[in-house]
PDB file of N, CA and C in Angstrom:
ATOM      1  N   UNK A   1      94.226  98.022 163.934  1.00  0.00           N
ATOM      2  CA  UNK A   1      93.814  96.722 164.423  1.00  0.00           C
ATOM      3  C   UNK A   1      94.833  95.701 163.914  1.00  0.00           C
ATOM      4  N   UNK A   2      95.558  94.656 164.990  1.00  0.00           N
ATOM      5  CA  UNK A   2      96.107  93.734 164.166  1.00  0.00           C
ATOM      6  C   UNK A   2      95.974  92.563 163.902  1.00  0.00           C
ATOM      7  N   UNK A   3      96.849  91.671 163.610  1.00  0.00           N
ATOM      8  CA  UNK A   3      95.911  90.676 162.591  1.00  0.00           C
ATOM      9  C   UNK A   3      95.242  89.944 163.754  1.00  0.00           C
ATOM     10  N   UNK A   4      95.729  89.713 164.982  1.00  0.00           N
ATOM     11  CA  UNK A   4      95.904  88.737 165.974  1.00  0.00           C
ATOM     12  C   UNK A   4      94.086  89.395 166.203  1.00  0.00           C
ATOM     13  N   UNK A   5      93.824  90.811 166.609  1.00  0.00           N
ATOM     14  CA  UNK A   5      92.658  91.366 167.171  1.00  0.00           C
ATOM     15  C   UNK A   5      91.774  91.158 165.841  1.00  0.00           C
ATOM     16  N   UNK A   6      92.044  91.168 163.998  1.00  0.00           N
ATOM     17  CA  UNK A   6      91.001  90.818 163.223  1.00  0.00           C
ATOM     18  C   UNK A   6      90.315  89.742 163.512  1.00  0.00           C
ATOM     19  N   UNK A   7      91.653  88.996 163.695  1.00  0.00           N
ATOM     20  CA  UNK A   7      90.963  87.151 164.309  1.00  0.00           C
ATOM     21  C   UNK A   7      89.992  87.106 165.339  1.00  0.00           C
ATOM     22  N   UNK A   8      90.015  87.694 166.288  1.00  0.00           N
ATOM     23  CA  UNK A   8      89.316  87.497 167.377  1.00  0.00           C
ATOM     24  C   UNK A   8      88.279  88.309 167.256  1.00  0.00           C
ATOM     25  N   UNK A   9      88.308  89.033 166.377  1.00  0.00           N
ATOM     26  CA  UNK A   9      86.690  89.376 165.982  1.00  0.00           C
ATOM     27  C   UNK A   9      86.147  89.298 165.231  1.00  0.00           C
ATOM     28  N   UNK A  10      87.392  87.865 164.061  1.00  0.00           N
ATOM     29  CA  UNK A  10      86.216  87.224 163.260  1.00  0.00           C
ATOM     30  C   UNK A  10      85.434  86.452 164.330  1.00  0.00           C
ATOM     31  N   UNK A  11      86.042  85.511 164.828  1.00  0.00           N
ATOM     32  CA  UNK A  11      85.848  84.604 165.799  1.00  0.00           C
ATOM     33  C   UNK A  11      84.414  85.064 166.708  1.00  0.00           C
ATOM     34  N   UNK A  12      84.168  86.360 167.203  1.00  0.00           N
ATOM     35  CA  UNK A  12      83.023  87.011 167.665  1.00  0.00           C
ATOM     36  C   UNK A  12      82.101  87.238 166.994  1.00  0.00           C
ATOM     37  N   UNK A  13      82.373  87.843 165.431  1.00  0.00           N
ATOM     38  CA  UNK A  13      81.320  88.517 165.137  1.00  0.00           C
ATOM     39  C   UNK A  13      79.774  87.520 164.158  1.00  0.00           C
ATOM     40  N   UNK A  14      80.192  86.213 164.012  1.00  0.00           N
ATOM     41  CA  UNK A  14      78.881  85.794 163.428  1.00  0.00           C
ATOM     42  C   UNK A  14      77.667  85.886 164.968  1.00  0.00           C
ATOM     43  N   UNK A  15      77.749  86.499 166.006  1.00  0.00           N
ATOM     44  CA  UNK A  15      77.594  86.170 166.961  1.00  0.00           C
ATOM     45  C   UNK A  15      76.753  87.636 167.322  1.00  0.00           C
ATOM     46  N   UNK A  16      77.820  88.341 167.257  1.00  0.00           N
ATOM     47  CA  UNK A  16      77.575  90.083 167.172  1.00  0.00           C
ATOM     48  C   UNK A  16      76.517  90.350 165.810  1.00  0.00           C
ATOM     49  N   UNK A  17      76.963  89.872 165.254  1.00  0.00           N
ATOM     50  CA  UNK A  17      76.617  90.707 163.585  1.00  0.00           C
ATOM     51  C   UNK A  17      75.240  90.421 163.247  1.00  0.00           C
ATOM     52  N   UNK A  18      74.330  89.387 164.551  1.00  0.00           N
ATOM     53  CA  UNK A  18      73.050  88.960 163.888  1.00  0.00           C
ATOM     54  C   UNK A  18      72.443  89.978 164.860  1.00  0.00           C
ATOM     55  N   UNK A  19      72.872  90.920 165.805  1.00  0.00           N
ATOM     56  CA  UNK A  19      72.283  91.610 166.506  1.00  0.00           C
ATOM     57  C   UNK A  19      73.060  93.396 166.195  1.00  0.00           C
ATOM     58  N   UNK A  20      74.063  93.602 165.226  1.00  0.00           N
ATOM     59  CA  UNK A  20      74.608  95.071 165.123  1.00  0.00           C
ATOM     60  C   UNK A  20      74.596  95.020 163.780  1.00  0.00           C
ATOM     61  N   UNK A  21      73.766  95.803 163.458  1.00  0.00           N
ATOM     62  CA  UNK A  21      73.598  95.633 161.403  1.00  0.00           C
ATOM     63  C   UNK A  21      72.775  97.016 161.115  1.00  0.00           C
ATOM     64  N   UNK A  22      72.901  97.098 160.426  1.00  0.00           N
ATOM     65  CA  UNK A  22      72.091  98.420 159.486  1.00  0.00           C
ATOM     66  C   UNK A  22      70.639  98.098 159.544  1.00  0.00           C
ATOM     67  N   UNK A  23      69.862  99.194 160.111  1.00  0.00           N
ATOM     68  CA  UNK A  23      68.176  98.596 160.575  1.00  0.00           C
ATOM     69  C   UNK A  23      67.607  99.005 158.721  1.00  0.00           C
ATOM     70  N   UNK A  24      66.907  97.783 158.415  1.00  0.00           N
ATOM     71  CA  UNK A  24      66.582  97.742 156.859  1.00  0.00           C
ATOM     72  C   UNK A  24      65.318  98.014 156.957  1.00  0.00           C
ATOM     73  N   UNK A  25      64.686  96.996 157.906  1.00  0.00           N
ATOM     74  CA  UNK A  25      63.494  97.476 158.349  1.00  0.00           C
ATOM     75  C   UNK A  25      62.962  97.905 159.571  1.00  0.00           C
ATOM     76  N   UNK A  26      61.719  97.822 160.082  1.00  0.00           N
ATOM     77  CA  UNK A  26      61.119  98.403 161.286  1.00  0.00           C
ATOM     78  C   UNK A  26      61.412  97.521 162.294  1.00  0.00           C
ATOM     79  N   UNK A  27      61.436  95.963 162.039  1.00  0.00           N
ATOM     80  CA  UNK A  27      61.787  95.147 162.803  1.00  0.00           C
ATOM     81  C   UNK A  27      63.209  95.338 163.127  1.00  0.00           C
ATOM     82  N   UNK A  28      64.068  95.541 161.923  1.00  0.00           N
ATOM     83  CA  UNK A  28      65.694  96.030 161.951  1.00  0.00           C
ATOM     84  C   UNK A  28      65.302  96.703 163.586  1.00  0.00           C
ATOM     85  N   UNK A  29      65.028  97.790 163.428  1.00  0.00           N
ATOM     86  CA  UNK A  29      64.974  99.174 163.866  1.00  0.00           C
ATOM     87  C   UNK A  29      64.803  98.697 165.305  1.00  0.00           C
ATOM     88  N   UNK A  30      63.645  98.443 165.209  1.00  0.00           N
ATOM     89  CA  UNK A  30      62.846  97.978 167.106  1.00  0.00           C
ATOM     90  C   UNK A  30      64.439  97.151 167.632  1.00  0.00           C
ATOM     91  N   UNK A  31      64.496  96.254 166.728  1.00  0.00           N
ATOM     92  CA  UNK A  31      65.979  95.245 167.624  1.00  0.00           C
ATOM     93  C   UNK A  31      66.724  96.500 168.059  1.00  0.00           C
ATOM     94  N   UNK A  32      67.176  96.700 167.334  1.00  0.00           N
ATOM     95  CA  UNK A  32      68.737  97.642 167.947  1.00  0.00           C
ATOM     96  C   UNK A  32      68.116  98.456 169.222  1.00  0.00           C
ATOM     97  N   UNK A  33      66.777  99.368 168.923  1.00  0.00           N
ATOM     98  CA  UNK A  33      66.328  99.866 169.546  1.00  0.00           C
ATOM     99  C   UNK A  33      66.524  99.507 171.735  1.00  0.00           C
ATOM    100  N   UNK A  34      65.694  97.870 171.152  1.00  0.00           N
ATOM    101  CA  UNK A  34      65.923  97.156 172.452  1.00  0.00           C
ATOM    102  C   UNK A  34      67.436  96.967 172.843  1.00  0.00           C
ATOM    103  N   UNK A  35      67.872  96.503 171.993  1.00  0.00           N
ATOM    104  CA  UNK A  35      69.638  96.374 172.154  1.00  0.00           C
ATOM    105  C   UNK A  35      70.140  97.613 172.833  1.00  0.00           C
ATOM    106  N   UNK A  36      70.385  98.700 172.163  1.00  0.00           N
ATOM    107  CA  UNK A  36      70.320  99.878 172.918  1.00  0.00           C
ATOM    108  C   UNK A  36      69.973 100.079 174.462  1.00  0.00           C
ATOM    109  N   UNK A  37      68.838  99.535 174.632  1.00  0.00           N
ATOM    110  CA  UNK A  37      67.792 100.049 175.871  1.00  0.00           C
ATOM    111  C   UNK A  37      69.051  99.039 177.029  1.00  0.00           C
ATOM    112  N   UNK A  38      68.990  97.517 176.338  1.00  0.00           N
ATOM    113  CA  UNK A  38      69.664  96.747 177.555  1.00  0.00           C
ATOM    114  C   UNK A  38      70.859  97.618 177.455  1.00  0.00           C
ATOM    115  N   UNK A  39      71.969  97.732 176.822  1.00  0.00           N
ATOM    116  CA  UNK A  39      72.838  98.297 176.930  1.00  0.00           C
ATOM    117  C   UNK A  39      73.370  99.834 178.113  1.00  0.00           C
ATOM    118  N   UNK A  40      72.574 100.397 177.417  1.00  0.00           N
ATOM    119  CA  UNK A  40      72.227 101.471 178.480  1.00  0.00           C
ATOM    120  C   UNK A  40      71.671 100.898 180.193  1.00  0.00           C
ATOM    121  N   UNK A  41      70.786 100.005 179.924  1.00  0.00           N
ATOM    122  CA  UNK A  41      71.146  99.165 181.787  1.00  0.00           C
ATOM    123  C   UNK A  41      71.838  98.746 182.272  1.00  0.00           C
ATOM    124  N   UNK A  42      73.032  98.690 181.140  1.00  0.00           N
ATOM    125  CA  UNK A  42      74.228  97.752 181.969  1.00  0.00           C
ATOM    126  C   UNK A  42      75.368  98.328 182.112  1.00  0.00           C
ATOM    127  N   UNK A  43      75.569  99.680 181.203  1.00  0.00           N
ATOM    128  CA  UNK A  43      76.680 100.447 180.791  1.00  0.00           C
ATOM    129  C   UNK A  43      76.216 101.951 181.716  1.00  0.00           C
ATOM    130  N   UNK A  44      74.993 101.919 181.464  1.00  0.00           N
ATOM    131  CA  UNK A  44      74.993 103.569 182.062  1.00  0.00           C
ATOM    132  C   UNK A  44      75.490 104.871 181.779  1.00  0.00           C
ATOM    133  N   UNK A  45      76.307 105.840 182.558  1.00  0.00           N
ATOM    134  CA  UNK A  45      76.938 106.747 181.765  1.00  0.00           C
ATOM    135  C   UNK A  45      78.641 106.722 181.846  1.00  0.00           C
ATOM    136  N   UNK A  46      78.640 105.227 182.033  1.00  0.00           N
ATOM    137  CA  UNK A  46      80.254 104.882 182.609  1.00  0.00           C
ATOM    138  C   UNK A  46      80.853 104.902 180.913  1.00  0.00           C
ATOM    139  N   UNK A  47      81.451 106.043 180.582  1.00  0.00           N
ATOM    140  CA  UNK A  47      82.267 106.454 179.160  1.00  0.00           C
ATOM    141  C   UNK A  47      83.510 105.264 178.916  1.00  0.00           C
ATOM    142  N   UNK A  48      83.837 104.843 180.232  1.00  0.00           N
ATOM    143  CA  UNK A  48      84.808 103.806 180.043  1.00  0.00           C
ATOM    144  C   UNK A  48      84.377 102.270 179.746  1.00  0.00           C
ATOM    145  N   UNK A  49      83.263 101.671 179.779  1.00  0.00           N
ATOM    146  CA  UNK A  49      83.066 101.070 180.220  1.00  0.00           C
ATOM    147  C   UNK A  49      83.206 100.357 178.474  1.00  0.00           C
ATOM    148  N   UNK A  50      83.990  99.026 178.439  1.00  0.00           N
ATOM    149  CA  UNK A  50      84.133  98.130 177.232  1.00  0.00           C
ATOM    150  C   UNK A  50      82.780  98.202 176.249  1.00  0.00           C
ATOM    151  N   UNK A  51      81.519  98.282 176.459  1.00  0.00           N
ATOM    152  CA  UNK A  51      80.354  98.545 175.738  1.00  0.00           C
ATOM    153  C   UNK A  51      80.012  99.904 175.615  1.00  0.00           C
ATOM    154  N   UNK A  52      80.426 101.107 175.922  1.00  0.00           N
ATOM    155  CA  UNK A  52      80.310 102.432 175.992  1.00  0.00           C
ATOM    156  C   UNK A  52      80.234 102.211 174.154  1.00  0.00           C
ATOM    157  N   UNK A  53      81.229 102.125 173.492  1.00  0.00           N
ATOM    158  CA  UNK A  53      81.548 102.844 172.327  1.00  0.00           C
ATOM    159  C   UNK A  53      80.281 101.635 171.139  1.00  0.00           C
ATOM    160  N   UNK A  54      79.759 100.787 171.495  1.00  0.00           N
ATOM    161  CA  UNK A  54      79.038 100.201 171.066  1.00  0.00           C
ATOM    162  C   UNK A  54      77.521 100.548 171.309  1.00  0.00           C
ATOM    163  N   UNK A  55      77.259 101.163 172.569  1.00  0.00           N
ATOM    164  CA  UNK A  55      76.195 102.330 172.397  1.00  0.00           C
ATOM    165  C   UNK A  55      76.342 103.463 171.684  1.00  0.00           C
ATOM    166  N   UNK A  56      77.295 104.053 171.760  1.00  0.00           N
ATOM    167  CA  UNK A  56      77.610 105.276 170.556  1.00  0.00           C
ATOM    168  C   UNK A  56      77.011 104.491 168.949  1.00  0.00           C
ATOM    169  N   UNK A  57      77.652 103.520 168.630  1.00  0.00           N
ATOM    170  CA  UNK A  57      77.560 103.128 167.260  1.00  0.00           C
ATOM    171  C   UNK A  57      76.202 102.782 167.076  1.00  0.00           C
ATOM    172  N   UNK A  58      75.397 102.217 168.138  1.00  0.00           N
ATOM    173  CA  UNK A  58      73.989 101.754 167.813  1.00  0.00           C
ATOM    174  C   UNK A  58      73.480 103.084 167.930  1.00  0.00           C
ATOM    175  N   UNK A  59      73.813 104.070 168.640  1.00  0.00           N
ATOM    176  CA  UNK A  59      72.806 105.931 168.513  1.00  0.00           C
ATOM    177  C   UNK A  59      73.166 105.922 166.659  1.00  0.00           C
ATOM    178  N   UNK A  60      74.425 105.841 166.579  1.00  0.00           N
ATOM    179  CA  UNK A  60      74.232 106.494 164.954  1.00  0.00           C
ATOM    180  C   UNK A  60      73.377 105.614 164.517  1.00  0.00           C
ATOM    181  N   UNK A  61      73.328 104.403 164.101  1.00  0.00           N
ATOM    182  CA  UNK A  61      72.760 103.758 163.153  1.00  0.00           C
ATOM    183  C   UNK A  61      70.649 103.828 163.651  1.00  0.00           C
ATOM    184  N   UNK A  62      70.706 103.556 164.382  1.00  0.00           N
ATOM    185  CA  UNK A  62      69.147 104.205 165.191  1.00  0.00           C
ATOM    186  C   UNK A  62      69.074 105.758 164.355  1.00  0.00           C
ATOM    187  N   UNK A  63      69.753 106.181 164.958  1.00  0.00           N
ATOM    188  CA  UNK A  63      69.041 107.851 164.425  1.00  0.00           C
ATOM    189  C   UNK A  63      69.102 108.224 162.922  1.00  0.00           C
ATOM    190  N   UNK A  64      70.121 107.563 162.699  1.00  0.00           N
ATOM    191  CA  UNK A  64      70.383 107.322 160.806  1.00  0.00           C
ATOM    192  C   UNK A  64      68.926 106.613 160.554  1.00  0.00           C
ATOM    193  N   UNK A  65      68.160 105.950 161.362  1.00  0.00           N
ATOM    194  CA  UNK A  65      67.271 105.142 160.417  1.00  0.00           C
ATOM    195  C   UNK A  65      65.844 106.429 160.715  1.00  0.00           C
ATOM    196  N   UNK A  66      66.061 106.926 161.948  1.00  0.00           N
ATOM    197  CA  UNK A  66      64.771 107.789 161.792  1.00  0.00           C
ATOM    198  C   UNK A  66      65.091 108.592 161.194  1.00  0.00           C
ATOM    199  N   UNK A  67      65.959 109.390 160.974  1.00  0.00           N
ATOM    200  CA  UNK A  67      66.024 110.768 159.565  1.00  0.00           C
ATOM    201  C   UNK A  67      65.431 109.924 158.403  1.00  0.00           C
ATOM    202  N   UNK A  68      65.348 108.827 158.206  1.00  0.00           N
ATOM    203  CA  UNK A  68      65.328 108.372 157.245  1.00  0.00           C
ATOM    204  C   UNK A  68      63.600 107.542 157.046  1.00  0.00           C
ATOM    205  N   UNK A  69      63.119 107.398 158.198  1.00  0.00           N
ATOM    206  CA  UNK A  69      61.788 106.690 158.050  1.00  0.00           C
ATOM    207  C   UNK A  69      61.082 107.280 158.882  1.00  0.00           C
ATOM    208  N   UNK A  70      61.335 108.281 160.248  1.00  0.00           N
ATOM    209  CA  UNK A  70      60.447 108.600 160.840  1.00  0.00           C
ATOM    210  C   UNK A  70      60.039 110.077 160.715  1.00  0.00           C
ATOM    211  N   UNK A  71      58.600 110.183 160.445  1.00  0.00           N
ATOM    212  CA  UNK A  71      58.384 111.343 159.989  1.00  0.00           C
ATOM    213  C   UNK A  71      58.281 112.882 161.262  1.00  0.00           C
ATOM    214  N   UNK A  72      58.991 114.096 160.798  1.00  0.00           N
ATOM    215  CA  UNK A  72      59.342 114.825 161.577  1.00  0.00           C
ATOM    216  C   UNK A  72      58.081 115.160 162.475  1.00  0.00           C
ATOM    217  N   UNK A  73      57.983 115.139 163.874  1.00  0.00           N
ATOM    218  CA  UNK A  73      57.068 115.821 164.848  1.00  0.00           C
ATOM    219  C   UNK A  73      56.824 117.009 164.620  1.00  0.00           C
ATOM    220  N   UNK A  74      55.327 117.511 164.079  1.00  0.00           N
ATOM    221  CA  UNK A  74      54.514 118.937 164.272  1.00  0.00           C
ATOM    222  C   UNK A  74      55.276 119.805 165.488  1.00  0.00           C
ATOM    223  N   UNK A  75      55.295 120.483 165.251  1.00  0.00           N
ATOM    224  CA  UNK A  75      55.852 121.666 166.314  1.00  0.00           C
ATOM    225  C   UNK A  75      57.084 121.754 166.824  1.00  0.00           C
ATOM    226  N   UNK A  76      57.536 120.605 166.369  1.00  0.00           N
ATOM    227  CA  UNK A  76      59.363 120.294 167.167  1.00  0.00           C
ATOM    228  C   UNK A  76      60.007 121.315 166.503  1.00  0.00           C
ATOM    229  N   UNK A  77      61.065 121.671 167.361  1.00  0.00           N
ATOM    230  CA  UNK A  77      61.709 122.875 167.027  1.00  0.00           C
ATOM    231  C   UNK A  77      63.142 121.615 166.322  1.00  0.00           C
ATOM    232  N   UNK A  78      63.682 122.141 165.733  1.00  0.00           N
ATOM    233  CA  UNK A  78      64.841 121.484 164.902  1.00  0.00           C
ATOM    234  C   UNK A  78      66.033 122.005 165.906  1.00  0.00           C
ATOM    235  N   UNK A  79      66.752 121.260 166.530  1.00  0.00           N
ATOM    236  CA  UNK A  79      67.767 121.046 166.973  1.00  0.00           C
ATOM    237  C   UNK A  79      68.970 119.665 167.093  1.00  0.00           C
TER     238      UNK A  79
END
């Protein structure tokens, strides 16, 4: 990244950063959750698409929070 692109996403991110953060709590959690959901309406399965890789990053941090708070489903097979 160079300095010119750090700038421009300092410049973005107080903006970004109150909606892409580490879910702390349940409320954390539900946001991204929804964030996610619009995302996926607008991006779809277009891999190219400028928000593609920002759905990737909200799956990790989402699924990082249920290993971590949601308790495993009876009968689910582990995959």
């Amino acid at each position: 990244m160079s300095n010119v692109e750090i700038q421009e996403a300092l410049q973005a991110w107080p903006q970004v950063g109150r909606a892409v953060q580490v879910p702390r709590t349940e409320a954390d959690y539900r946001s991204l959750v929804s964030l996610l959901d619009r995302l996926v309406d607008e991006v779809g399965e277009d891999e190219s698409h400028p928000l593609a890789s920002l759905m990737d990053l909200l799956g990790v941090l989402i699924e990082h929070y249920e290993d971590q708070h949601v308790p495993e489903l009876e009968g689910r097979v582990p995959g």
